[in-house]
Protein backbone atom coordinates (compact mmCIF):
# COMPACT_ATOMS: atom_id res chain seq x y z
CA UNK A 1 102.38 264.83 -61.57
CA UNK A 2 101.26 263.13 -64.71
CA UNK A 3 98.42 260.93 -65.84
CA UNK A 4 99.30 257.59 -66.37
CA UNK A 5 97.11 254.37 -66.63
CA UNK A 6 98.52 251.41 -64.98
CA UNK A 7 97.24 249.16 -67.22
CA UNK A 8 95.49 250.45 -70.76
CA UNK A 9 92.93 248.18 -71.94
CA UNK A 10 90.37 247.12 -74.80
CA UNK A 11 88.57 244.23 -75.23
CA UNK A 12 91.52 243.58 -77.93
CA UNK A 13 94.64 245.02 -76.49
CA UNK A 14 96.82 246.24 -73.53
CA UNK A 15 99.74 248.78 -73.99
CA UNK A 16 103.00 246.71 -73.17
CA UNK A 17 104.30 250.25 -72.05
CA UNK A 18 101.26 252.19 -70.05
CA UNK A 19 102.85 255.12 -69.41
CA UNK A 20 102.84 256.25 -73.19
CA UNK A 21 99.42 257.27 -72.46
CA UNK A 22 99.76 260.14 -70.95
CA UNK A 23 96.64 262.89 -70.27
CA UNK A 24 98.38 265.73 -69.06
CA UNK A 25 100.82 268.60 -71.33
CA UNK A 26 104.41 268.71 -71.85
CA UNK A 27 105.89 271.74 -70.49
CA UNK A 28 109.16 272.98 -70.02
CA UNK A 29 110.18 269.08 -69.22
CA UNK A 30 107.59 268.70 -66.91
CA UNK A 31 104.21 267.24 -66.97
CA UNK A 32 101.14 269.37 -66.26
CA UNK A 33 97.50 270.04 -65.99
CA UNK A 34 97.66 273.61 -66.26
CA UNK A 35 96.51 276.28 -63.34
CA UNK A 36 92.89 275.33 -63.80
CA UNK A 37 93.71 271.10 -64.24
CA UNK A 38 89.98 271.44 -66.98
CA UNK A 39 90.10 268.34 -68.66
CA UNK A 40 87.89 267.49 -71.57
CA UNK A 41 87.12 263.79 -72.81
CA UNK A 42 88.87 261.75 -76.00
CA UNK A 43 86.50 258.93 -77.64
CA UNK A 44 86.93 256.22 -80.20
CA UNK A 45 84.86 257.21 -82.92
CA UNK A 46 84.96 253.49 -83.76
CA UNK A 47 82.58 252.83 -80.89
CA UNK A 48 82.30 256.25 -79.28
CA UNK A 49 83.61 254.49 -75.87
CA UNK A 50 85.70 256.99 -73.85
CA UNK A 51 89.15 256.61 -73.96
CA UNK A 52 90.29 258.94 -71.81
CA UNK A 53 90.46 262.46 -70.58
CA UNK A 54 93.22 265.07 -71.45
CA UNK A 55 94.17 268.50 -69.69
CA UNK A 56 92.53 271.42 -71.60
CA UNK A 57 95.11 274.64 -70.99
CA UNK A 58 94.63 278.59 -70.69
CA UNK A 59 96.15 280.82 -72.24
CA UNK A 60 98.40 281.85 -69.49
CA UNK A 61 99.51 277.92 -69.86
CA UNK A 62 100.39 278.41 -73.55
CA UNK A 63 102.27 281.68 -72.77
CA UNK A 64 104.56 279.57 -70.22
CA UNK A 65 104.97 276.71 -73.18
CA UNK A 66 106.51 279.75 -74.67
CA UNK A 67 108.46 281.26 -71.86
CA UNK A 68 109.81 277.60 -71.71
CA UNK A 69 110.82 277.13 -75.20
CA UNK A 70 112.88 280.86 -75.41
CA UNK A 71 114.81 279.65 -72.00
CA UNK A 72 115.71 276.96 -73.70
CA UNK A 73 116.54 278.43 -77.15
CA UNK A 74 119.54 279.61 -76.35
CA UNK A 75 120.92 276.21 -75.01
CA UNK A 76 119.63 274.06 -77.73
CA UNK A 77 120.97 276.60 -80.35
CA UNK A 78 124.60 276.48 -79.16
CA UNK A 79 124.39 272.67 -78.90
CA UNK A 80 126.86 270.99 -81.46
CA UNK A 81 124.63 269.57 -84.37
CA UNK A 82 126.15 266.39 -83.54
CA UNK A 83 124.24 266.38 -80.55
CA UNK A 84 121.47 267.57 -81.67
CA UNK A 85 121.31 264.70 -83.91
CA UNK A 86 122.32 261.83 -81.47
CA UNK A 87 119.20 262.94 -79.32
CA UNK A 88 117.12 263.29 -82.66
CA UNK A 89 118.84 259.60 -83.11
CA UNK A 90 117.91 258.47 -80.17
CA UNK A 91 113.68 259.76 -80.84
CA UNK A 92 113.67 257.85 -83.65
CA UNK A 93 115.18 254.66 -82.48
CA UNK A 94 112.32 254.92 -79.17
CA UNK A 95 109.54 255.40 -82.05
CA UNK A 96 110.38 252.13 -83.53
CA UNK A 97 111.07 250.13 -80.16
CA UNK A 98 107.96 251.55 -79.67
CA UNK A 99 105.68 251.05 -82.34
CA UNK A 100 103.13 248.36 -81.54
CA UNK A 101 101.72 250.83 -79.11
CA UNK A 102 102.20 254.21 -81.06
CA UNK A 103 100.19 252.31 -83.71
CA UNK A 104 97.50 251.00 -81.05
CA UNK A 105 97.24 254.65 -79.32
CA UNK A 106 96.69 255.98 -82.63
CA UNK A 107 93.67 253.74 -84.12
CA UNK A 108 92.34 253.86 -80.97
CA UNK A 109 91.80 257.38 -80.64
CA UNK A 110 92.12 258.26 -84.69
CA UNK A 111 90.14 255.07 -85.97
CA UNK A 112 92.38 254.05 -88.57
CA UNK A 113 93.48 250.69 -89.62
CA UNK A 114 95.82 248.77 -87.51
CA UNK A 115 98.35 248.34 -90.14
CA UNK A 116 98.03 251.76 -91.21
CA UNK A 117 98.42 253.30 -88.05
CA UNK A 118 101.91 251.18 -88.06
CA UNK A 119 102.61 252.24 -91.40
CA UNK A 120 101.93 256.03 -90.25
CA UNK A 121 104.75 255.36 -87.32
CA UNK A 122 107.58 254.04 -89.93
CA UNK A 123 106.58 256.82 -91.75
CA UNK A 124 106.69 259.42 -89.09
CA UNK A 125 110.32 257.93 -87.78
CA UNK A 126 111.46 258.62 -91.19
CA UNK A 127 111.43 262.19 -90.76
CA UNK A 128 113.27 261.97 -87.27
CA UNK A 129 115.96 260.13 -88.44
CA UNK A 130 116.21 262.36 -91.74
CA UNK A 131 116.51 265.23 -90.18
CA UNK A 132 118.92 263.88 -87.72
CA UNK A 133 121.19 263.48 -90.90
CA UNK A 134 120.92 266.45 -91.71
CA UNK A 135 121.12 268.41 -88.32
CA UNK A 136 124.74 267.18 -88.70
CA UNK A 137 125.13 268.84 -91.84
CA UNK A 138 126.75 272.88 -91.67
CA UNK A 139 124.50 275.40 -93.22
CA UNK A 140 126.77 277.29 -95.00
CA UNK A 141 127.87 278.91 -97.82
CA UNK A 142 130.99 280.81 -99.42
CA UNK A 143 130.58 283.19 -101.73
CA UNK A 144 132.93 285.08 -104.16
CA UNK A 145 133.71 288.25 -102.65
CA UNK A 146 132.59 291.19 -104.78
CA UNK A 147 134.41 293.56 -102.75
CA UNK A 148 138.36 293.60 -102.72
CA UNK A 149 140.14 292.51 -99.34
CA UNK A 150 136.65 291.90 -98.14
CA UNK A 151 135.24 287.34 -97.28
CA UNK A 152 131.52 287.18 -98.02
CA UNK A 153 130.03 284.46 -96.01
CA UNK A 154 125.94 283.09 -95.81
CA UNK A 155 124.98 281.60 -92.77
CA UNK A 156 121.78 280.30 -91.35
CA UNK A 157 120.79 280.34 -88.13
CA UNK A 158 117.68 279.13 -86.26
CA UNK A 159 114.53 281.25 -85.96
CA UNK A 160 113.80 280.80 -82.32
CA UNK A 161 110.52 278.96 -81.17
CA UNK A 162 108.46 277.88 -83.63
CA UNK A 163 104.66 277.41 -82.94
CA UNK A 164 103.54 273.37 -84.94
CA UNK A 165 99.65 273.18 -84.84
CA UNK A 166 98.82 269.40 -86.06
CA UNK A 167 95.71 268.09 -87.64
CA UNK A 168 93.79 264.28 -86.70
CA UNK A 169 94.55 262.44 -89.23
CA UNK A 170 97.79 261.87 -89.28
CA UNK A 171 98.38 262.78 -85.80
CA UNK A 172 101.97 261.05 -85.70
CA UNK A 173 103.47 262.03 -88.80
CA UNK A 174 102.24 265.56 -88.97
CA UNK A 175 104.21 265.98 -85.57
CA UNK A 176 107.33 264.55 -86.58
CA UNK A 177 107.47 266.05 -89.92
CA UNK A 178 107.51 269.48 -88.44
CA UNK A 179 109.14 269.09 -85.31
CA UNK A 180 112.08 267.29 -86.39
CA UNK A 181 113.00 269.84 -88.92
CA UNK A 182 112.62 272.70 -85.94
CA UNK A 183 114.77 270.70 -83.79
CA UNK A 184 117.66 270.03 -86.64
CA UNK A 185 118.03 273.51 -87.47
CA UNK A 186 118.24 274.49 -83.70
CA UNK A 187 114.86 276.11 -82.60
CA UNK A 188 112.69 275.08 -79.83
CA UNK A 189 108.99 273.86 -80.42
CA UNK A 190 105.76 274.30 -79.02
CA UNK A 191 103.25 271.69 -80.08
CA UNK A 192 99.14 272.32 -79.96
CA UNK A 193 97.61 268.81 -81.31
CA UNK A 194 94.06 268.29 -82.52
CA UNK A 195 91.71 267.36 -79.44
CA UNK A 196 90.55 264.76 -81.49
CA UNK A 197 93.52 262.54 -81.49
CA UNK A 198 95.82 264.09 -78.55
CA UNK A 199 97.24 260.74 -77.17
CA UNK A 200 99.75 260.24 -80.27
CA UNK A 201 100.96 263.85 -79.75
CA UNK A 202 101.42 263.39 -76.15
CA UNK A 203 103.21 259.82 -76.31
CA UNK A 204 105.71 261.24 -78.48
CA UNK A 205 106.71 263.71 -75.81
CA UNK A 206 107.47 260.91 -73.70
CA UNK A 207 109.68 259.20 -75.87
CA UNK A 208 111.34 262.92 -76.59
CA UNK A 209 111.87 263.00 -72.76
CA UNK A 210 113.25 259.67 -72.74
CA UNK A 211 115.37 260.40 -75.75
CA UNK A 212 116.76 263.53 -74.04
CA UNK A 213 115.66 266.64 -74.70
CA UNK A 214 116.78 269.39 -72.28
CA UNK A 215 113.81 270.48 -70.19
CA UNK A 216 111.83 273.18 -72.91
CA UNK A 217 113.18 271.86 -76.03
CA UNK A 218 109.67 270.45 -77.04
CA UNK A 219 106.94 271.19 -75.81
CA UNK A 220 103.15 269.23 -76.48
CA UNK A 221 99.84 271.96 -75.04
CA UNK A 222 96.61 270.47 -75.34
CA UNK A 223 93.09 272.00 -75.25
CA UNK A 224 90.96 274.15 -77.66
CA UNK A 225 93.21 275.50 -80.62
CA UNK A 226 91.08 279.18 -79.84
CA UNK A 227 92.71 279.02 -76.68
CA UNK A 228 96.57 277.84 -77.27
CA UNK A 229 96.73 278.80 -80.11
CA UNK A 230 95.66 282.78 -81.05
CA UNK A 231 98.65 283.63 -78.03
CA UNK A 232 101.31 282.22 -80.21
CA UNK A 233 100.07 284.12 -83.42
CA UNK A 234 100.34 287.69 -81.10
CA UNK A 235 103.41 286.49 -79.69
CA UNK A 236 106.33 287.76 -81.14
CA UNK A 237 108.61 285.23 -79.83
CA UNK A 238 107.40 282.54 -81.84
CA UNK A 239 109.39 283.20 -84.86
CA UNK A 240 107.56 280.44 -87.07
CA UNK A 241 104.11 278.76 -87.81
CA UNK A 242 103.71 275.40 -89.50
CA UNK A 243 99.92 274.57 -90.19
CA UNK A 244 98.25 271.47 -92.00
CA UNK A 245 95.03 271.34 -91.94
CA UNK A 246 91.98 273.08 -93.97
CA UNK A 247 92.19 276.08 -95.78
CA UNK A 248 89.72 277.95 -94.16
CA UNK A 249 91.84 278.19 -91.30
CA UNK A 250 95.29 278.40 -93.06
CA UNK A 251 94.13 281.46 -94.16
CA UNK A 252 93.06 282.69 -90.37
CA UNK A 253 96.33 281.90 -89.53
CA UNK A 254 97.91 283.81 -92.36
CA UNK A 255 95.91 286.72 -91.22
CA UNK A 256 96.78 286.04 -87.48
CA UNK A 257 100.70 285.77 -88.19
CA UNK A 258 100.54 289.05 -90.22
CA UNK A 259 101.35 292.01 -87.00
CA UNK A 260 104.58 289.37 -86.09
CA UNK A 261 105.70 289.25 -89.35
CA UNK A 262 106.36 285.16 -88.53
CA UNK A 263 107.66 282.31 -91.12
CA UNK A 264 104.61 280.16 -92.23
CA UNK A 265 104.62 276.50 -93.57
CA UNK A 266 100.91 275.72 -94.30
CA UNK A 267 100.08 272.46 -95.54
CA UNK A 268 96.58 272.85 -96.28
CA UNK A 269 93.48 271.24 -98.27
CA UNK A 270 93.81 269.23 -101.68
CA UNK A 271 91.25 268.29 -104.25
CA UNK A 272 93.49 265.67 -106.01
CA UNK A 273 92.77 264.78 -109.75
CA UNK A 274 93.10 261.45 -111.19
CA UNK A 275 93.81 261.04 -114.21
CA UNK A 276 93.61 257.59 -116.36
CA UNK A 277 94.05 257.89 -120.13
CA UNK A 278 93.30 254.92 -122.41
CA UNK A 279 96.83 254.00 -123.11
CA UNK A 280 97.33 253.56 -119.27
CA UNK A 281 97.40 250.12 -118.08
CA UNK A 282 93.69 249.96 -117.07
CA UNK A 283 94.22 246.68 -114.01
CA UNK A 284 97.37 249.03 -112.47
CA UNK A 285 95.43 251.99 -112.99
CA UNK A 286 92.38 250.16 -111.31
CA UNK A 287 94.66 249.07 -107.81
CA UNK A 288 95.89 253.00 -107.53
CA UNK A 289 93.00 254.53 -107.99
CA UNK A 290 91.77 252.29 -105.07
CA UNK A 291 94.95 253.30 -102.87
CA UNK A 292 94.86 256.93 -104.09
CA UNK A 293 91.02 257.11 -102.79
CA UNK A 294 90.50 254.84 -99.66
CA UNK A 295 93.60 255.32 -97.53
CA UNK A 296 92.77 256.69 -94.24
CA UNK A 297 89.38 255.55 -94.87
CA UNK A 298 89.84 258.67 -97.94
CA UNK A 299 90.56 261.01 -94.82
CA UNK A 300 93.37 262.44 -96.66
CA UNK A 301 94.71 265.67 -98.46
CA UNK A 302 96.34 263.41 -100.76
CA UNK A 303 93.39 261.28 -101.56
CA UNK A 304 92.00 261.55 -105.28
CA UNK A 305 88.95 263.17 -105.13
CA UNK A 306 87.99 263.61 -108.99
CA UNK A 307 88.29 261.20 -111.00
CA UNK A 308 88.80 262.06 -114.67
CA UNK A 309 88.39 259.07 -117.10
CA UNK A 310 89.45 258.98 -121.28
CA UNK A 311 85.84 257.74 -123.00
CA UNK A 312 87.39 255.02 -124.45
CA UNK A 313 87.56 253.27 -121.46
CA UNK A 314 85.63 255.14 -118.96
CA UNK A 315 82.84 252.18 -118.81
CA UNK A 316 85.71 249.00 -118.01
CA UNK A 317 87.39 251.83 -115.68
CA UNK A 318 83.88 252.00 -113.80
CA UNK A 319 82.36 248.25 -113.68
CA UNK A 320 86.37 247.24 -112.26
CA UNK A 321 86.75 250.21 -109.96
CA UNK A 322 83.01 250.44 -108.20
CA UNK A 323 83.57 246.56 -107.94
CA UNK A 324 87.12 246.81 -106.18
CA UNK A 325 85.41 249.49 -104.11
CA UNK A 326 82.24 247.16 -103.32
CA UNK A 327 84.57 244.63 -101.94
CA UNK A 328 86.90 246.86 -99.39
CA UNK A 329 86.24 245.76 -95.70
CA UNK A 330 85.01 248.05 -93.20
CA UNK A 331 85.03 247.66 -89.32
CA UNK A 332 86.74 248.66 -86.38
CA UNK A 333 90.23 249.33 -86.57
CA UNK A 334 92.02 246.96 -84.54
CA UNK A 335 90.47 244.02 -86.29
CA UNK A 336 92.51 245.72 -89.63
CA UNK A 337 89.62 246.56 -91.95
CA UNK A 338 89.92 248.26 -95.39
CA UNK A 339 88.25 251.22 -94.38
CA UNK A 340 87.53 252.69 -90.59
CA UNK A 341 85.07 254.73 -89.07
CA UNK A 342 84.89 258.43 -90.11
CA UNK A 343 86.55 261.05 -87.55
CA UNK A 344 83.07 262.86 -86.15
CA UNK A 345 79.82 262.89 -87.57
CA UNK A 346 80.28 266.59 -89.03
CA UNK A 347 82.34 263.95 -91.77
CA UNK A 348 79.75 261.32 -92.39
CA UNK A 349 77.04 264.52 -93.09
CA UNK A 350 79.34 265.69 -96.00
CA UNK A 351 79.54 262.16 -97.71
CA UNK A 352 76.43 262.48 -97.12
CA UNK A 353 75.88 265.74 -98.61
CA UNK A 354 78.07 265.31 -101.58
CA UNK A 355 76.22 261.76 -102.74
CA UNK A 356 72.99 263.84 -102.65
CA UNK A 357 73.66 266.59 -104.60
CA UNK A 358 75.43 264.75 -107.41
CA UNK A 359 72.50 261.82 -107.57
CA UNK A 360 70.60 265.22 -107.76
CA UNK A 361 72.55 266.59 -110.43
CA UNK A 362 72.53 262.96 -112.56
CA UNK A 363 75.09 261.01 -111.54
CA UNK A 364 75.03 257.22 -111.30
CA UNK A 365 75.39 255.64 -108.04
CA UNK A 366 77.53 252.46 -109.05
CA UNK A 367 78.47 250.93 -104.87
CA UNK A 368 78.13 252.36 -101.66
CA UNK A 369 76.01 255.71 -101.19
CA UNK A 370 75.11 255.60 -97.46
CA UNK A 371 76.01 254.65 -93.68
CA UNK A 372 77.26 252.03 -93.11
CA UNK A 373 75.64 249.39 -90.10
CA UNK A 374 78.84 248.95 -88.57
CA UNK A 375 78.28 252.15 -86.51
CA UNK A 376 77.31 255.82 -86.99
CA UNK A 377 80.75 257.41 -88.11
CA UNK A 378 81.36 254.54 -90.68
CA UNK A 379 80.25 255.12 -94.28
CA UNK A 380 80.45 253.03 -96.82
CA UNK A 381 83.09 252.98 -99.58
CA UNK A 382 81.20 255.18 -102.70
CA UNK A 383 81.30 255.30 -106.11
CA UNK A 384 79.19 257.72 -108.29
CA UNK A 385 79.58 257.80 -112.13
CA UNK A 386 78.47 260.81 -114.68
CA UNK A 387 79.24 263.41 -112.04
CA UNK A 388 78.46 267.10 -113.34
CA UNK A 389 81.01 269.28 -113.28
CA UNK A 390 78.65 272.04 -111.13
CA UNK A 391 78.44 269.17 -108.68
CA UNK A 392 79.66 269.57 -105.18
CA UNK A 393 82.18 266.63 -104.91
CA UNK A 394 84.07 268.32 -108.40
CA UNK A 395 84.59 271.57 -106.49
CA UNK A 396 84.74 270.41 -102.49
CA UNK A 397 87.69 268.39 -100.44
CA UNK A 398 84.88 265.44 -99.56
CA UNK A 399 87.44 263.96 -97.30
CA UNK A 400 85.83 260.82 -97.14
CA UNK A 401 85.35 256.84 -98.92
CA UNK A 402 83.21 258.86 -101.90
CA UNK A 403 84.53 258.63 -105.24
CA UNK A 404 83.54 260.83 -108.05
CA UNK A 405 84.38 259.67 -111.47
CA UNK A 406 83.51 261.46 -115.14
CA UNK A 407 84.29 260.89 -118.41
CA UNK A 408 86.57 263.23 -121.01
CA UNK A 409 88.06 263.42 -124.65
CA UNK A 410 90.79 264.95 -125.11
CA UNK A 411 94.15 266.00 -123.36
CA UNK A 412 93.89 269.81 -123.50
CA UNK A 413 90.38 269.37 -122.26
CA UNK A 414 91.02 267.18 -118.72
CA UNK A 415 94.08 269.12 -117.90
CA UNK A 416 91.88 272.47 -118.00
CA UNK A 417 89.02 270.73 -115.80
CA UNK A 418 92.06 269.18 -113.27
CA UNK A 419 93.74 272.47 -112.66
CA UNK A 420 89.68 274.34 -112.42
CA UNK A 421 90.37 274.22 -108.74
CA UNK A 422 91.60 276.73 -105.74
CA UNK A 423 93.49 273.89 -104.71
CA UNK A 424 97.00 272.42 -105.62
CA UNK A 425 98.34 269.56 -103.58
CA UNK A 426 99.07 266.31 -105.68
CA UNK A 427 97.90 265.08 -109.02
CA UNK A 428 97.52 261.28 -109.99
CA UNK A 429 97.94 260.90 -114.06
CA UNK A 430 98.17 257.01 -115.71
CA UNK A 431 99.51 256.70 -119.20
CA UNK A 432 102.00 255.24 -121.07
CA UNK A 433 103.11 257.64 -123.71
CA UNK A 434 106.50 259.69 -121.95
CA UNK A 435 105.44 262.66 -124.01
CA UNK A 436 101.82 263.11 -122.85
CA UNK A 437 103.87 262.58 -119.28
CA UNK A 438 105.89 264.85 -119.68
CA UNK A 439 103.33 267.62 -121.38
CA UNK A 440 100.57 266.55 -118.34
CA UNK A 441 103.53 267.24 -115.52
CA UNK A 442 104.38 270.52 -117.03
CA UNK A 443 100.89 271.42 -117.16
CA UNK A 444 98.89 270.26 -113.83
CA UNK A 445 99.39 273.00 -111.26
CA UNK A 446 100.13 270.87 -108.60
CA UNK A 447 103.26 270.81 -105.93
CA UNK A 448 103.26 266.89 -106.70
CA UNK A 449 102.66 264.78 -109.52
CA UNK A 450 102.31 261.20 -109.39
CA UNK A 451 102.92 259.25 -112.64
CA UNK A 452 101.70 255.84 -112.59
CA UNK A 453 101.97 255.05 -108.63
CA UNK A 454 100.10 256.77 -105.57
CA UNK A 455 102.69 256.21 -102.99
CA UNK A 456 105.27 259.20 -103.68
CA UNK A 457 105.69 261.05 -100.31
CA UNK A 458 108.80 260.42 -98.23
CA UNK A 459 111.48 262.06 -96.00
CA UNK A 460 113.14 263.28 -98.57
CA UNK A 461 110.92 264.91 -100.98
CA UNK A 462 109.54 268.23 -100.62
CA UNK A 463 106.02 267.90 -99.43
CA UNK A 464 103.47 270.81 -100.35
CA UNK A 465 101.16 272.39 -102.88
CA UNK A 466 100.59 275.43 -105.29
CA UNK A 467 97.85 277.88 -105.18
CA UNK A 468 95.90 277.90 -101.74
CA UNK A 469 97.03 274.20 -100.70
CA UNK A 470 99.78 276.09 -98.71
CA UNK A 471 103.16 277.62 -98.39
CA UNK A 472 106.57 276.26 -98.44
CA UNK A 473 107.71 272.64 -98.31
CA UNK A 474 107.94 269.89 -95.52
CA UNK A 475 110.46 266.75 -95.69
CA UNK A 476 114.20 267.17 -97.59
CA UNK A 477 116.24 269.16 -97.08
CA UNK A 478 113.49 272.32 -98.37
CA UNK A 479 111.62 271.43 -95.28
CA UNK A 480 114.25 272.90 -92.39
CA UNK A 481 114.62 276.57 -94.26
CA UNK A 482 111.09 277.97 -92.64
CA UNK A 483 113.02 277.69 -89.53
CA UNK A 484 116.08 279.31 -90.18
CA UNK A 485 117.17 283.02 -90.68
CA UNK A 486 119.93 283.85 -93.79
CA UNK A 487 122.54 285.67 -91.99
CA UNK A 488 125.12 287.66 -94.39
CA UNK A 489 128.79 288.28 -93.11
CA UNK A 490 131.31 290.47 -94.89
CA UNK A 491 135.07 290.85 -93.48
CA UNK A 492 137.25 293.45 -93.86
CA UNK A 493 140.81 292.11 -94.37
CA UNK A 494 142.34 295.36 -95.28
């Protein structure tokens, strides 16, 4: 039996296909409210309306999603890739037929705008049909025998079931990104999504079903990650962990996965630099450093966080940028604003926080500063000026419209204070001179480096960090090796 609304409306909006809103788990092909059928409640943090209520599981329910996926294993992992991929195929195309009310599902229950939430969709479809490509594609290699009348072959082989634990703000992509590379290289997934934004997770195990996924294949368990969760990291069936979300808990999860020995992709926090030297071309440098901040309402690991400014033309960087800032629209999602309400108010108290301690500590408040009157979990878009280096904001993920921007001199000397972090995700650098470019990219300790654009993430790059902004890579071809095993055969021909 399964939860489906015959009719899902706002005051704006009414899915054109109701039963992608689905309130019950995904389990071994069927869908379910667990033994005890608990349910807990989803809101739009737009409005804090309800939008509906999803099953919360036990952990005898997330010990079945595993006894489903390692009955299935063995079926999926003897499919032909080719079929692998034509269901993968066959996801991706549903995603897209689909995507007016993936999109709507999503900024309802995430916040985001409208035509981000769409964007997020494209983007999460990119992965599915990447990695159906490559699903297609033979892992393996020959090698030059060192042995005489002996063939030396490499093979890899899938890992088994492999646990993806999603975060809420992406809550589309993040799924797809992981999944599809389980499901290419032959494992079977079980799927615990943030109870924040559990409707995405759960309409995109509808589509799976309809695109054909043998009963177990892919599995969606809601409730409270303590719960689902902590059985998979004992279990030693689940052969593979990928994580993004905070650091704090990437690191309980290292810990966790340590007795099971499992393979870990963590894609955790960032604390991006930006960096604009005067040479850079200050109106291009102005429009990314907007895009690089504000996107997902700055609810990002990717989003810049410190901004690092060349004296020369730190004060024309600051009147252009707080005044591009001052101007962003911000309002309910659906009505496609700039900027969208915060996830919870545990969010809005750090901006909060962070805008304190560096007016405290003798920064300039240039736009912005407090909450904004469109609701409680909005805030409006920030920018402080002259921020201390012992300030909050230039050591914490703010995760949030705030801006921190302060001023340096010389090359050797912003490269030192972009790198002074625990954190390694992306770096933003602007300047024209290929050398510094190339001297800056060498130097920034950072799994990405954008020169002169924001937008540099995609299906087929590797996405991930250095230091303790994770482990391993998602996306390319980098991102399906977590959930394989090398295999090494050697042949006697004597």
């Amino acid at each position: 039996m399964s939860i489906v609304q015959t009719k899902f409306k706002t005051t704006q909006f009414e899915l054109s296909d109701p039963a992608l809103f689905r309130g019950f788990s995904y389990i071994g092909g069927r869908w379910t409210a667990g033994a005890a059928a608990q349910m807990f409640a989803v809101t739009n943090p737009a409005d804090g309306s309800h939008l509906g209520d999803v099953a919360s599981l036990s952990t005898d329910d997330s010990a079945a999603a595993v006894d489903a996926a390692q009955e299935a294993f063995g079926i999926w992992a003897s499919m032909l890739p080719q079929q692998r991929s034509a269901i993968l195929r066959r996801w991706f195309e549903l995603m897209l037929e689909h995507k007016e009310d993936l999109a709507h599902i999503m900024t309802l229950e995430q916040g985001k705008p409208i035509s981000e939430a769409r964007g997020e969709i494209d983007y999460g479809a990119s992965f599915v049909e990447f990695f159906a490509e490559e699903a297609k594609r033979p892992n393996i290699e020959s090698v030059t025998s060192h042995l005489p009348d002996a063939e030396v072959e490499i093979w890899r082989e899938p890992v088994g079931v492999a646990a993806l634990i999603t975060p809420w703000n992406f809550p589309s992509a993040m799924l797809t990104r992981k999944a599809a590379a389980a499901l290419a290289a032959g494992c079977t997934v079980v799927a615990h999504p943030s109870a924040e934004t559990p409707f995405s997770a759960l309409a995109l195990a509808e589509l799976a079903e309809r695109a054909g996924f043998p009963a177990g294949v892919f599995n969606v368990v809601t409730g409270a990650a303590p719960v689902v969760v902590e059985p998979w990291m004992k279990d030693k069936r689940v052969r593979a962990v990928s994580f993004t979300g905070s650091t704090e808990i990437g690191r309980l999860l290292y810990r966790q996965s340590a007795d099971t020995v499992k393979r870990l992709v963590l894609e955790l926090g960032g604390h991006a630099p930006f960096i604009l030297f005067a040479d850079a071309d200050l109106d291009q440098a102005v429009d990314e450093a907007i895009k690089a901040k504000f996107a997902t309402s700055g609810q990002d690991c990717l989003g810049a966080n410190r901004f690092f400014v060349e004296r020369p033309v730190y004060d024309a960087f600051c009147a252009r940028f707080s005044d591009a800032a001052s101007k962003l629209s911000v309002g309910v999602g659906l009505e496609d604003p700039d900027i969208g309400p915060l996830m919870n108010h545990k969010a809005v108290a750090k901006q909060e926080d962070h805008v304190a301690d560096a007016l405290a500590r003798g920064a300039r408040l240039l736009t912005g500063g407090k909450a904004h009157k469109a609701g409680p979990l909005f805030f409006e878009p920030t920018v402080l000026a002259d921020v201390s280096a012992d300030a909050l904001i230039m050591h914490e993920e703010t995760f949030g419209p705030v801006a921190a921007i302060a001023p340096f001199d010389s090359e050797k000397e912003v490269l030192q204070k972009a790198n002074d972090t625990e954190y390694g995700l992306v770096a933003y650098l602007h300047t024209q001179d290929p050398r510094r470019i190339y001297r800056a990219s060498r130097t920034l300790q950072f799994g990405m480096v954008a020169v002169n654009r924001t937008k540099v993430t995609g299906a087929p790059i590797p996405f991930g960090g250095m230091k303790q902004s994770g482990l391993e890579r998602e996306g390319s071809r980098l991102g399906m090796e977590a959930f394989t095993e090398v295999k090494y055969v050697c042949r006697d021909w004597a």
